[in-house]
C-alpha atoms as a PDB file:
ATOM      1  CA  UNK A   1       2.376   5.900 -99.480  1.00  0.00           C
ATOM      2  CA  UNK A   2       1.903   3.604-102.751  1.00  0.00           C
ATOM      3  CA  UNK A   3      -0.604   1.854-104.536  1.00  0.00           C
ATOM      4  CA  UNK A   4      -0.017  -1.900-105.113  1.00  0.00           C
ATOM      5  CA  UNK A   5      -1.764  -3.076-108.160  1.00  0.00           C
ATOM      6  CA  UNK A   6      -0.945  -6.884-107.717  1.00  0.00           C
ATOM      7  CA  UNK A   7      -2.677  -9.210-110.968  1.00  0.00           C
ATOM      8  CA  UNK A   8      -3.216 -12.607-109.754  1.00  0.00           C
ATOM      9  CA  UNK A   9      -5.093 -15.843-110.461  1.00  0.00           C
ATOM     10  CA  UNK A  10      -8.065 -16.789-109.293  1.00  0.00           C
ATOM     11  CA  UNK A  11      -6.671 -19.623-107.613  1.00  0.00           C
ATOM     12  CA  UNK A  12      -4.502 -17.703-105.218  1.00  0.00           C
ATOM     13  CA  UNK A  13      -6.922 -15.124-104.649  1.00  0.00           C
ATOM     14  CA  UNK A  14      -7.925 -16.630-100.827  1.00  0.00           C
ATOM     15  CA  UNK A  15      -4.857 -17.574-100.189  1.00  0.00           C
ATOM     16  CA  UNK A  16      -3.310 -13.713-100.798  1.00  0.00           C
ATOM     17  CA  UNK A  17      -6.605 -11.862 -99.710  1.00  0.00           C
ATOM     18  CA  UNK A  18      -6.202 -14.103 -96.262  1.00  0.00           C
ATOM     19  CA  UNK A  19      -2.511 -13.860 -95.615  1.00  0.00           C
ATOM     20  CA  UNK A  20      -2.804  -9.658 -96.774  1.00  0.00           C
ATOM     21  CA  UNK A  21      -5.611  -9.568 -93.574  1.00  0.00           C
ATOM     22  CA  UNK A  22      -3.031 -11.184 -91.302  1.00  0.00           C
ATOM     23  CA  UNK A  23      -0.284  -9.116 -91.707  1.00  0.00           C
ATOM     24  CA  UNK A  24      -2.967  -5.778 -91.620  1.00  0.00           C
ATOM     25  CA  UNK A  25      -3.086  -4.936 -95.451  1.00  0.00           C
ATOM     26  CA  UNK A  26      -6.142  -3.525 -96.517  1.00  0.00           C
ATOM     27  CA  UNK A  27      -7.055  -4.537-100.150  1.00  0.00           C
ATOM     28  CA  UNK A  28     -10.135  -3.662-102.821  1.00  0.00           C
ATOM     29  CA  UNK A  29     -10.498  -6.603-104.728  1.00  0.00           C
ATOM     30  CA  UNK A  30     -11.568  -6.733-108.465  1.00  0.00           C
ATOM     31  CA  UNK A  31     -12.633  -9.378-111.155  1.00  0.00           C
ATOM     32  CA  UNK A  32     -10.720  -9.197-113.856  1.00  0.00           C
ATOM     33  CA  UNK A  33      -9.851 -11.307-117.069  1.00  0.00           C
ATOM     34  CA  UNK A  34      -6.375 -12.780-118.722  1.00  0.00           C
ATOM     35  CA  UNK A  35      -5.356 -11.871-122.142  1.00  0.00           C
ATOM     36  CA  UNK A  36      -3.346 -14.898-122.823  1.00  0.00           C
ATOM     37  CA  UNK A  37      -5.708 -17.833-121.668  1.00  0.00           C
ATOM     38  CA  UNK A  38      -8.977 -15.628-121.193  1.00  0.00           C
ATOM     39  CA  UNK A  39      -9.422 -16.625-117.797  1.00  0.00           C
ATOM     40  CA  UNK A  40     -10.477 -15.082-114.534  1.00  0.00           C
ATOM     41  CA  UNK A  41      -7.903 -13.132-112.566  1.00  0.00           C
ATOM     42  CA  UNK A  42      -8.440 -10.771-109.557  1.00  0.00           C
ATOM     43  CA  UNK A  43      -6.680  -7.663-109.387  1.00  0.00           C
ATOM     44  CA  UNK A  44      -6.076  -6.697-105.402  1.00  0.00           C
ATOM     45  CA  UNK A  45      -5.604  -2.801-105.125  1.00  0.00           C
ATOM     46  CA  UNK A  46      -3.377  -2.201-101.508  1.00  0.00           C
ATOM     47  CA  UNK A  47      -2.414   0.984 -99.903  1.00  0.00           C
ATOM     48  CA  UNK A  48       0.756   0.481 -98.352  1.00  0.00           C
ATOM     49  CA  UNK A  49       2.935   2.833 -96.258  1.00  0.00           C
ATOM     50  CA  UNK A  50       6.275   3.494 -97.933  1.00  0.00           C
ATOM     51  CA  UNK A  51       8.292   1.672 -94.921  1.00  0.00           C
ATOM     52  CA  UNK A  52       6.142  -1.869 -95.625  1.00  0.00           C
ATOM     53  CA  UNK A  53       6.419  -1.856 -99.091  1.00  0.00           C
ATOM     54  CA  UNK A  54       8.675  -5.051 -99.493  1.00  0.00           C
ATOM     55  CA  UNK A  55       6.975  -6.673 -96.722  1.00  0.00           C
ATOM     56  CA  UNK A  56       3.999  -6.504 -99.087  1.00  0.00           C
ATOM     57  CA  UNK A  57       5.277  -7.407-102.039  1.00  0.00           C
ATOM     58  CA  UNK A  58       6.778 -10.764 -99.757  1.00  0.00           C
ATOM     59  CA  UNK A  59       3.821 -11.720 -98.800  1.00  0.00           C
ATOM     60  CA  UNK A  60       2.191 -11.569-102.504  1.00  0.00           C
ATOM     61  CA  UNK A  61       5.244 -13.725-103.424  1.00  0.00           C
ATOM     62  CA  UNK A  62       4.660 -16.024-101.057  1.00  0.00           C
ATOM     63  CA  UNK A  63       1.132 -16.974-101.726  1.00  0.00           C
ATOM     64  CA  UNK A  64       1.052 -16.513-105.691  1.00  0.00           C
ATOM     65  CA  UNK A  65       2.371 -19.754-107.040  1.00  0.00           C
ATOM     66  CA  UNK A  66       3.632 -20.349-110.385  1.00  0.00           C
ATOM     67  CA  UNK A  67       2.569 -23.624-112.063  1.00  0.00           C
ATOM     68  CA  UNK A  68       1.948 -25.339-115.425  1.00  0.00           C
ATOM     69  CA  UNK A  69      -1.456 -25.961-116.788  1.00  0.00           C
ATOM     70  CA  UNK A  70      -2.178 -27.697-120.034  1.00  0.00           C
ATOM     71  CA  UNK A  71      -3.997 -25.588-122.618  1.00  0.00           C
ATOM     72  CA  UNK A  72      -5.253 -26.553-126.140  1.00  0.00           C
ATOM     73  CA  UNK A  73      -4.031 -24.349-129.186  1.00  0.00           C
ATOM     74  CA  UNK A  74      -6.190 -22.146-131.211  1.00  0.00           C
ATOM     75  CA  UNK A  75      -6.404 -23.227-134.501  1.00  0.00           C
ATOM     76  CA  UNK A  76      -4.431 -21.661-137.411  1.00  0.00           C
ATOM     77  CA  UNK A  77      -5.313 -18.187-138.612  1.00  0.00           C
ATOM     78  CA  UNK A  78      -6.830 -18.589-142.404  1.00  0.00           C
ATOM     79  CA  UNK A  79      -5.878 -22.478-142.146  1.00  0.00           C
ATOM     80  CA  UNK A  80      -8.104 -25.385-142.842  1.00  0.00           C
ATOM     81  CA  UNK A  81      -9.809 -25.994-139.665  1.00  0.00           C
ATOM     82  CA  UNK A  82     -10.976 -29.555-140.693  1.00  0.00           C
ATOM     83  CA  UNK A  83      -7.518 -31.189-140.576  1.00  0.00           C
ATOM     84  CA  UNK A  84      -6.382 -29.354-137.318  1.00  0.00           C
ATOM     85  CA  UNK A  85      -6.236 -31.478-134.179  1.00  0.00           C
ATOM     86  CA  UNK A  86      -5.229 -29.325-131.353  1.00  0.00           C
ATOM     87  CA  UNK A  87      -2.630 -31.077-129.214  1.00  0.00           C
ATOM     88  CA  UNK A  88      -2.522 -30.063-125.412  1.00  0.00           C
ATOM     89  CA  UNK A  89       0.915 -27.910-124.597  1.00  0.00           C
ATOM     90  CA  UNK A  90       2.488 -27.017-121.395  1.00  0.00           C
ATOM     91  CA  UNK A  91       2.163 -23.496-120.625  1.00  0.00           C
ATOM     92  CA  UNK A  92       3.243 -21.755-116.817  1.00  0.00           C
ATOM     93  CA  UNK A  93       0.502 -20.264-115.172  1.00  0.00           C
ATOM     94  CA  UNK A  94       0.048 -18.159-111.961  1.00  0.00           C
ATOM     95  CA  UNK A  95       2.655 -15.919-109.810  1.00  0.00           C
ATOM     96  CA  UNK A  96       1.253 -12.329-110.170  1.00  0.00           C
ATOM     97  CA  UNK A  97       2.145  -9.244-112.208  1.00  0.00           C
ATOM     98  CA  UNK A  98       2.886  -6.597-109.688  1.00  0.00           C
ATOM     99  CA  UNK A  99       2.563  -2.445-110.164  1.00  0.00           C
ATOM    100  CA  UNK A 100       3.627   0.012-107.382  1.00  0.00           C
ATOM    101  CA  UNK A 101       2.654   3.811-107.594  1.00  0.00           C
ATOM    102  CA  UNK A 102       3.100   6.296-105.434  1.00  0.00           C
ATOM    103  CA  UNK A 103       0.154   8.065-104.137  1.00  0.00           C
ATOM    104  CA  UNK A 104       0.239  11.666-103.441  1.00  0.00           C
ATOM    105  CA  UNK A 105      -3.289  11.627-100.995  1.00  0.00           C
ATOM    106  CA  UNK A 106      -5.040   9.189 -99.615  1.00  0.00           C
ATOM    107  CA  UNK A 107      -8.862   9.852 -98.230  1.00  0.00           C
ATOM    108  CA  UNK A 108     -11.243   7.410 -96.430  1.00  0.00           C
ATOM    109  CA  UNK A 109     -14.491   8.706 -95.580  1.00  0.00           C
END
């Protein structure tokens, strides 16, 4: 058995937690919050059975999209604030940063 620890964005959290149910996943789902752009994630925690591993991981492919997202810069460390004007940049966004463990016991009570 592993543990799939699968980092997503809000935004595709439905989507996944939905198309997970369909296909019989089981998942614990958790708030969590981005480093980069400080916003919400959700981190799904599934249980999957060695032999379905890559079906899981196809289905978290499938429903995490990547796509771009315009963010504004944070002004310049120990610059002069005043004259900054933060222009908007491009940045990609989304798809899902995937972890699989193996799990030595597993116990539902």
């Amino acid at each position: 058995m592993k543990l799939v620890i699968a980092v997503i964005q809000d935004k595709d959290s439905n989507r996944l937690t939905n198309a997970l149910s369909n296909e019989n996943f089981k998942a614990t789902k958790l708030s969590s919050t981005g480093g980069f752009l400080k916003e919400g994630n959700t981190t799904l925690m599934i249980g999957v059975e060695d032999e379905r591993i890559d079906e899981a991981l196809n289905v978290i492919r499938d429903n995490c999209s990547q796509r771009e997202q315009m963010i504004a810069p944070i002004s310049p460390m120990g610059g002069n604030a005043d004259s900054y004007i933060p222009k908007p940049v491009k940045v990609e966004v989304g798809g899902a940063t995937v972890f699989v463990l193996p799990v030595e016991s597993f116990f539902q009570f």
